[in-house]
N, C-alpha and C. Protein backbone atom coordinates (compact mmCIF):
# COMPACT_ATOMS: atom_id res chain seq x y z
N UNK A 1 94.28 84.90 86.12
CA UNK A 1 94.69 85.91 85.16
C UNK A 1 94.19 87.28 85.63
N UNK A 2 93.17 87.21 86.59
CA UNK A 2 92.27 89.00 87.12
C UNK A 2 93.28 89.02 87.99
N UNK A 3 93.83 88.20 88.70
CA UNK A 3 94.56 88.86 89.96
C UNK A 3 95.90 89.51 89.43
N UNK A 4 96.22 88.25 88.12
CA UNK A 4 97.57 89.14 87.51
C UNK A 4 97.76 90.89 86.88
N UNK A 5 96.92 90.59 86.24
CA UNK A 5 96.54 91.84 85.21
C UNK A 5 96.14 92.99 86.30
N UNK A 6 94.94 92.66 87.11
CA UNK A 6 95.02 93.31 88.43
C UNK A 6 96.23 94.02 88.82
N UNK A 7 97.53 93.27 89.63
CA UNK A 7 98.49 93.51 90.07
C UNK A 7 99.26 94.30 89.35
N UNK A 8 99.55 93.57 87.75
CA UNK A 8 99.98 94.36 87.05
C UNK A 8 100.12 96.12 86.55
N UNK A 9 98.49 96.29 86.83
CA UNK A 9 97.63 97.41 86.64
C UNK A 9 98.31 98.40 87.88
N UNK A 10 98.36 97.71 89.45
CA UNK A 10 98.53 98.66 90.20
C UNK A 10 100.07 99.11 90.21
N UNK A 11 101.03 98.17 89.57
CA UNK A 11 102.41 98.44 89.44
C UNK A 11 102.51 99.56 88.73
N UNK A 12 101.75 99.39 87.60
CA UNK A 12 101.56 100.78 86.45
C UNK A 12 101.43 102.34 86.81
N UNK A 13 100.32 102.01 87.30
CA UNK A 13 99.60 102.94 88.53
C UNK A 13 100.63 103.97 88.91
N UNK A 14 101.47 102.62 90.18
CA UNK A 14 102.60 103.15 91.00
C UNK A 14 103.55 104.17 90.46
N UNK A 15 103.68 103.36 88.88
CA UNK A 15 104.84 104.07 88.36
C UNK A 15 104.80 104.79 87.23
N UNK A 16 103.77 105.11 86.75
CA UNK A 16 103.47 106.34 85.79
C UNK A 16 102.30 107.13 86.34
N UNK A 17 102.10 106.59 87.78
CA UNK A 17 100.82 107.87 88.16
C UNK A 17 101.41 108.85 88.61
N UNK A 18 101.18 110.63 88.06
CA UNK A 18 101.56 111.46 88.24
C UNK A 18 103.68 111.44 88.31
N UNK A 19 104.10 112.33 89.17
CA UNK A 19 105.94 112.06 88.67
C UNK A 19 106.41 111.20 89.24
N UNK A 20 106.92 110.33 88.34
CA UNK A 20 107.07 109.11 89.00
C UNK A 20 108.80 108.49 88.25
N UNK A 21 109.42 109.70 87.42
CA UNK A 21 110.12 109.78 86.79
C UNK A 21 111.88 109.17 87.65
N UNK A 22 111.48 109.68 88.98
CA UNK A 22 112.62 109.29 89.68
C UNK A 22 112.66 107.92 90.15
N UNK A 23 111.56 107.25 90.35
CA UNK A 23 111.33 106.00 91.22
C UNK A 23 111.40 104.90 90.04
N UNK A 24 110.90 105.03 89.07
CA UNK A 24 111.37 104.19 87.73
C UNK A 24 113.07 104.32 87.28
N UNK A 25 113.68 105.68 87.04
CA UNK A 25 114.86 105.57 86.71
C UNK A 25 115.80 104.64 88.34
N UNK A 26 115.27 104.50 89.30
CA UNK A 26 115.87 103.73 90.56
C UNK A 26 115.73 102.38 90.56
N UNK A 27 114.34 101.98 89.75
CA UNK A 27 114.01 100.75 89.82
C UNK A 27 114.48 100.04 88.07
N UNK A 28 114.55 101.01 87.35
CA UNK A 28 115.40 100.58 86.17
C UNK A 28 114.17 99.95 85.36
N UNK A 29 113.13 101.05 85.01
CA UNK A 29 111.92 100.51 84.55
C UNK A 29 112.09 101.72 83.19
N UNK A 30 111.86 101.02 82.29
CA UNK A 30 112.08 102.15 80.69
C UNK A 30 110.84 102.49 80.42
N UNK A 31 110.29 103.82 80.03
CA UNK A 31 109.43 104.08 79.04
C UNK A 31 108.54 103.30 78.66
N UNK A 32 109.21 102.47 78.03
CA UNK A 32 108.66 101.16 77.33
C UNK A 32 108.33 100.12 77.71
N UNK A 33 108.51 99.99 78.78
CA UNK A 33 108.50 98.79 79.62
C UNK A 33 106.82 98.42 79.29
N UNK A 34 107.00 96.84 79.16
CA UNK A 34 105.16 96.37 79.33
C UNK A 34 104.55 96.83 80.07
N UNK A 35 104.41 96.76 81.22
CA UNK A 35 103.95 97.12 82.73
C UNK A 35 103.35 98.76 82.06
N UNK A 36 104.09 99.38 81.42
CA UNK A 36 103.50 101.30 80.57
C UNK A 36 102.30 101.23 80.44
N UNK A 37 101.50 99.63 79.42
CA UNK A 37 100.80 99.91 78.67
C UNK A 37 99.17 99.87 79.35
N UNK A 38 98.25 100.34 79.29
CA UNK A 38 96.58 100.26 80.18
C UNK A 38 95.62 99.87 79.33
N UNK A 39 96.31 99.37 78.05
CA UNK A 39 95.35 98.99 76.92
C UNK A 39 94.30 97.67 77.76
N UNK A 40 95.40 97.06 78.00
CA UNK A 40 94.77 95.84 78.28
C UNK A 40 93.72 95.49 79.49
N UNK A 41 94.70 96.36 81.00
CA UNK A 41 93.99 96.43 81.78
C UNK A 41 92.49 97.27 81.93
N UNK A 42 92.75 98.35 80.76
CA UNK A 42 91.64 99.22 81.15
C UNK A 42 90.30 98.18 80.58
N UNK A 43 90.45 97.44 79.40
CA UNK A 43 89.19 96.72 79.15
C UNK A 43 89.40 95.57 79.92
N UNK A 44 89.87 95.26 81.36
CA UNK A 44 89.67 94.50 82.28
C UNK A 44 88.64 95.37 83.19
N UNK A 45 89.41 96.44 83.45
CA UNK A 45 88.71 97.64 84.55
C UNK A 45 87.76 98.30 84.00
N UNK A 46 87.14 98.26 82.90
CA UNK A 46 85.99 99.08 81.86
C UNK A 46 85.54 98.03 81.10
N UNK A 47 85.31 96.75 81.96
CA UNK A 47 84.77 95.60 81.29
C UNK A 47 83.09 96.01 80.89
N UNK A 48 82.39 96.64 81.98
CA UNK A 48 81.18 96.81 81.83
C UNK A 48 81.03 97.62 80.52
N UNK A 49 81.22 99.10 80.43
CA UNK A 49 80.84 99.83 79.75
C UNK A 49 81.20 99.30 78.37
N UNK A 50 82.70 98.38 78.24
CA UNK A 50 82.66 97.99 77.01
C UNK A 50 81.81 97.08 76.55
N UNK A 51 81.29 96.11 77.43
CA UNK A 51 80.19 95.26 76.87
C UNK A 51 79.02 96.04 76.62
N UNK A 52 78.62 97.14 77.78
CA UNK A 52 77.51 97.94 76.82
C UNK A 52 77.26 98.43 75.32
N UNK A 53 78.92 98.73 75.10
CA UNK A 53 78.63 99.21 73.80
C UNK A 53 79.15 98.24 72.54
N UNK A 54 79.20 97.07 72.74
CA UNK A 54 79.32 95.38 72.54
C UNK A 54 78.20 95.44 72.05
N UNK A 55 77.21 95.65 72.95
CA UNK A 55 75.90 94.80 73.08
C UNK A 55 74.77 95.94 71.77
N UNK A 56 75.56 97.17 72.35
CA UNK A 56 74.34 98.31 71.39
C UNK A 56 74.73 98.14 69.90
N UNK A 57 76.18 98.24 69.17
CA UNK A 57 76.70 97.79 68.35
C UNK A 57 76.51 96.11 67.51
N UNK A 58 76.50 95.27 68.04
CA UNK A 58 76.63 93.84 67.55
C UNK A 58 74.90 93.31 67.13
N UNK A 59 74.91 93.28 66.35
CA UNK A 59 73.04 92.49 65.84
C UNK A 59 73.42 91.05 66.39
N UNK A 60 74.27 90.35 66.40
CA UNK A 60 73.94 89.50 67.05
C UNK A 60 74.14 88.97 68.81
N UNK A 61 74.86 89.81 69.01
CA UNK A 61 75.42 89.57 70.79
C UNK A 61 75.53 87.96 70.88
N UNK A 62 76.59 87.83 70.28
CA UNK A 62 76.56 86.14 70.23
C UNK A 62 78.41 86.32 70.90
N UNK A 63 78.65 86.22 72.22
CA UNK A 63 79.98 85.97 72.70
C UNK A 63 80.58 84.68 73.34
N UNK A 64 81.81 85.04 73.76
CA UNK A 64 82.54 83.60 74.74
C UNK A 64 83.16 84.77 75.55
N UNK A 65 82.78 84.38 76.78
CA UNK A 65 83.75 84.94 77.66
C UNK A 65 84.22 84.55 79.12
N UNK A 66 85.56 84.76 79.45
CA UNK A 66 86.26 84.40 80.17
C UNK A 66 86.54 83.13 80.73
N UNK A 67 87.08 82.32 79.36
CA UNK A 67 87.87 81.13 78.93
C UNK A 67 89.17 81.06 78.73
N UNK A 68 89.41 79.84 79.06
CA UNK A 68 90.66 79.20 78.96
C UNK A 68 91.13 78.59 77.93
N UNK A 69 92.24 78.20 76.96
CA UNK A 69 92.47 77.91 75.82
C UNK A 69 92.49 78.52 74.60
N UNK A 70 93.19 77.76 73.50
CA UNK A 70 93.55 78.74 72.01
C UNK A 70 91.99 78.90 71.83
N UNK A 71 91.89 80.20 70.81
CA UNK A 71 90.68 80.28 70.37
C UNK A 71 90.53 79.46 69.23
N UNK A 72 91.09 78.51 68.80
CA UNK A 72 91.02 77.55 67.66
C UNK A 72 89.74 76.77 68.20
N UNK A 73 89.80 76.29 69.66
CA UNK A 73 89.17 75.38 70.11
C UNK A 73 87.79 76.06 70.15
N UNK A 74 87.10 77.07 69.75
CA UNK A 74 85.89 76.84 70.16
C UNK A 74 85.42 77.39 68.95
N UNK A 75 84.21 77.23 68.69
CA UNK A 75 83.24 77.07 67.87
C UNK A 75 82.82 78.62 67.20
N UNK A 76 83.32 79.48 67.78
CA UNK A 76 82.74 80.98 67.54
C UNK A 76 83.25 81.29 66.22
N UNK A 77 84.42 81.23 65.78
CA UNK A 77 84.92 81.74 64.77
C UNK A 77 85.51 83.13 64.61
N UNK A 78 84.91 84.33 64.94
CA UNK A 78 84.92 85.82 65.00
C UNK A 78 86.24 86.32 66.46
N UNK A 79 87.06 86.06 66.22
CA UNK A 79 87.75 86.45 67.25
C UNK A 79 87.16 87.74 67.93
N UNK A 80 87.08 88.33 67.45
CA UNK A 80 86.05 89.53 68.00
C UNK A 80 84.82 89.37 68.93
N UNK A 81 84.14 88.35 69.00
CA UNK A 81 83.57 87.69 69.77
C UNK A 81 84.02 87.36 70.92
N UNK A 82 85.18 86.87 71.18
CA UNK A 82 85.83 86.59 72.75
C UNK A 82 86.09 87.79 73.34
N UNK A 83 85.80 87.70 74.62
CA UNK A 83 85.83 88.94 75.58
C UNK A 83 86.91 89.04 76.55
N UNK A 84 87.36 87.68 77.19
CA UNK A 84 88.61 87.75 77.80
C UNK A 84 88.96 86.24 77.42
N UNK A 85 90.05 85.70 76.90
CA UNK A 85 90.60 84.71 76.47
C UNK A 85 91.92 84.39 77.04
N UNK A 86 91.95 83.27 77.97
CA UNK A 86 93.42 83.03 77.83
C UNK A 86 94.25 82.15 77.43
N UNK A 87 95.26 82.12 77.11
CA UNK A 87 95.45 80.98 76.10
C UNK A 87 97.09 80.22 76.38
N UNK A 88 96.41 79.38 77.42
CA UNK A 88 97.90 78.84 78.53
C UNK A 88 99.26 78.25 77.23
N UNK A 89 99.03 77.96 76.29
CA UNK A 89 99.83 77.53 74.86
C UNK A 89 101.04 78.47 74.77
N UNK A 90 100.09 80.02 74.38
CA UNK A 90 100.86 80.86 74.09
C UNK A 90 101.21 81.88 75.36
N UNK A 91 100.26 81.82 76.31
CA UNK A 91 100.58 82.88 77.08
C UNK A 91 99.95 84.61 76.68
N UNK A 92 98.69 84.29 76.07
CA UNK A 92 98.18 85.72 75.31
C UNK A 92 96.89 85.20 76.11
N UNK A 93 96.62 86.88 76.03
CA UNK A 93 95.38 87.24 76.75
C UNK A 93 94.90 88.23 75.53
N UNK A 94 93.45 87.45 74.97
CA UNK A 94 92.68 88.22 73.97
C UNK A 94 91.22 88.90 74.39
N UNK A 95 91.10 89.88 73.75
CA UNK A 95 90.07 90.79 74.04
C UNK A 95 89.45 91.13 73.03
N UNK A 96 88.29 90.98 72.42
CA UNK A 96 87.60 91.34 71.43
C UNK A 96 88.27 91.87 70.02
N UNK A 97 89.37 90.37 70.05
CA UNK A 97 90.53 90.68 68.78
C UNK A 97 92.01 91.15 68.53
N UNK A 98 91.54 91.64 70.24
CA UNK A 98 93.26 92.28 70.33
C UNK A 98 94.00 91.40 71.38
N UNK A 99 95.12 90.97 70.90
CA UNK A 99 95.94 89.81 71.70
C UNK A 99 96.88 90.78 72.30
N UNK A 100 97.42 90.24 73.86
CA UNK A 100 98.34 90.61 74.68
C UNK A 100 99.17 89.87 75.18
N UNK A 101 100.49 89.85 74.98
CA UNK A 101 101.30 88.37 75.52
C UNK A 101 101.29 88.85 76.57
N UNK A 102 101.29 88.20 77.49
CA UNK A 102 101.59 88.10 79.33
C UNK A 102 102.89 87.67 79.34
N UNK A 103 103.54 87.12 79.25
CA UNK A 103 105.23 86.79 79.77
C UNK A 103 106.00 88.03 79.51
N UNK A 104 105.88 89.12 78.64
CA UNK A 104 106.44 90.06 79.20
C UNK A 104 106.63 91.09 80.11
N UNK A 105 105.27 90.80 80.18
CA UNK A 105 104.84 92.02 81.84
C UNK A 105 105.27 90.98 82.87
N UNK A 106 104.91 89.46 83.16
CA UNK A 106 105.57 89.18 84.30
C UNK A 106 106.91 89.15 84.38
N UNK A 107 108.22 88.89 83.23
CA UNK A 107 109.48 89.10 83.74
C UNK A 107 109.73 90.58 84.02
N UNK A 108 108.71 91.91 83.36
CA UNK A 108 108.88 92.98 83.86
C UNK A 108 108.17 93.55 84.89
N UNK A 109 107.61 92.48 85.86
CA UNK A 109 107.76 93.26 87.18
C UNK A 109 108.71 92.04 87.87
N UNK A 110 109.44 90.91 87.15
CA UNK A 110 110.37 90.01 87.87
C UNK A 110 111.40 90.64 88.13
N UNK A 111 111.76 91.65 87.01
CA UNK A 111 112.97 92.39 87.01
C UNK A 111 112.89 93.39 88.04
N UNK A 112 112.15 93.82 88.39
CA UNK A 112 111.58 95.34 89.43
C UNK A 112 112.08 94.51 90.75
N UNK A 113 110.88 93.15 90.38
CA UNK A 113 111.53 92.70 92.24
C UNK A 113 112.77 92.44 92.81
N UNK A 114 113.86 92.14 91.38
CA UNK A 114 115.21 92.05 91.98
C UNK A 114 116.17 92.90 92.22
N UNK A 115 115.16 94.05 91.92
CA UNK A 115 116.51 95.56 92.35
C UNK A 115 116.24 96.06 94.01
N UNK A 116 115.37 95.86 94.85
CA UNK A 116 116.07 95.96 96.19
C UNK A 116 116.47 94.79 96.73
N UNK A 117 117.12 93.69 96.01
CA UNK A 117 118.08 93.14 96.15
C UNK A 117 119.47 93.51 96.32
N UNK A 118 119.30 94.20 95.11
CA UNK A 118 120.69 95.02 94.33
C UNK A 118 121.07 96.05 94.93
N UNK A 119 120.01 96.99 95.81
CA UNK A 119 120.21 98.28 96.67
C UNK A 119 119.59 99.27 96.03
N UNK A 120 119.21 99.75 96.52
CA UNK A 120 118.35 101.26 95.78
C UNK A 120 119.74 102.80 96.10
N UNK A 121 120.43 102.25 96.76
CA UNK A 121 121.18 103.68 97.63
C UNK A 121 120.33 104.13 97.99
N UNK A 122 121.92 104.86 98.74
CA UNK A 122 121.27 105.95 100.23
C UNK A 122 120.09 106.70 99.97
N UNK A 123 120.45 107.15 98.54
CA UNK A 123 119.28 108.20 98.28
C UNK A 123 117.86 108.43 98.62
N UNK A 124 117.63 107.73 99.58
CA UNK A 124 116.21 106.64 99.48
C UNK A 124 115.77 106.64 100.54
N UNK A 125 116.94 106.89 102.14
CA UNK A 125 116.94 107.03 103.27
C UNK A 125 116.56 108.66 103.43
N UNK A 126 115.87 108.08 104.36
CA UNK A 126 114.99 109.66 104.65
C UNK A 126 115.38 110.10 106.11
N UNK A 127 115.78 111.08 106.76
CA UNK A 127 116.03 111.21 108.02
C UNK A 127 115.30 110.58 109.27
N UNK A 128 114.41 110.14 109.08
CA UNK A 128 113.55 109.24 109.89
C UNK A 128 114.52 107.59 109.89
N UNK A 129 114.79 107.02 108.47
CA UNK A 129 115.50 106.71 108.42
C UNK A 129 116.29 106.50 109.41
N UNK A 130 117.25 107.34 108.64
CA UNK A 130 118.68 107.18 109.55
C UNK A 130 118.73 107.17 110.92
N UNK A 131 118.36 107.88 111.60
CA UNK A 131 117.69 107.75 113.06
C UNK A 131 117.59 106.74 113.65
N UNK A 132 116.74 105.35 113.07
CA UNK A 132 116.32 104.49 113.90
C UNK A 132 117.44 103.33 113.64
């Protein structure tokens, strides 16, 4: 699930870091698209500092983290308590309460990979390009 969310993260990156407005409208990636959102990844990538302030906050520092399965199955109760959860059933990845489905970010970078299938056009060829 780190390598996904990982990957995921750098697709994001790719395509909303700085103007990136042309290479999404080519690859047919919306606004909206899952892949947009850094909620999730950033408390993958700001795992530390959020447990710091986990730890300064919570009287009891009583967690589960980075498990497999529904959170029905374990004993904690406090969804808020789980730190990274995954939950092969549903396909959600939970974080201290906040759930993230994963099957939509992977068919939305499935969809990305099948457009230079499809052709990007010429537009794309650079005089170096054409040349060789």
């Amino acid at each position: 699930m780190q390598a996904l969310l990982i990957s995921a993260a750098n697709v994001s990156k790719l395509l909303w870091g700085g103007d990136r407005e042309v290479l999404r409208e080519h690859l047919k990636v919306s606004d909206d698209s899952p892949l947009a959102s850094r909620r999730l990844r950033n408390h993958f990538e700001h795992y530390d500092e959020r447990t710091e302030k986990w730890a300064a906050e919570d009287p009891t520092r009583t967690y589960v983290d980075s498990n497999i399965g529904p959170l029905s199955a374990f004993a904690v109760g406090d969804p808020s308590r789980f730190m990274r959860n995954f939950d092969p059933e549903t396909i959600v990845v939970s974080f201290r309460g906040e759930s993230f489905e994963i099957q939509p970010v992977v068919e939305a970078a499935q969809a990305i990979l099948g457009v230079p299938e499809r052709g990007l056009g010429q537009e794309w060829a650079t005089d170096s390009d054409e040349e060789t």
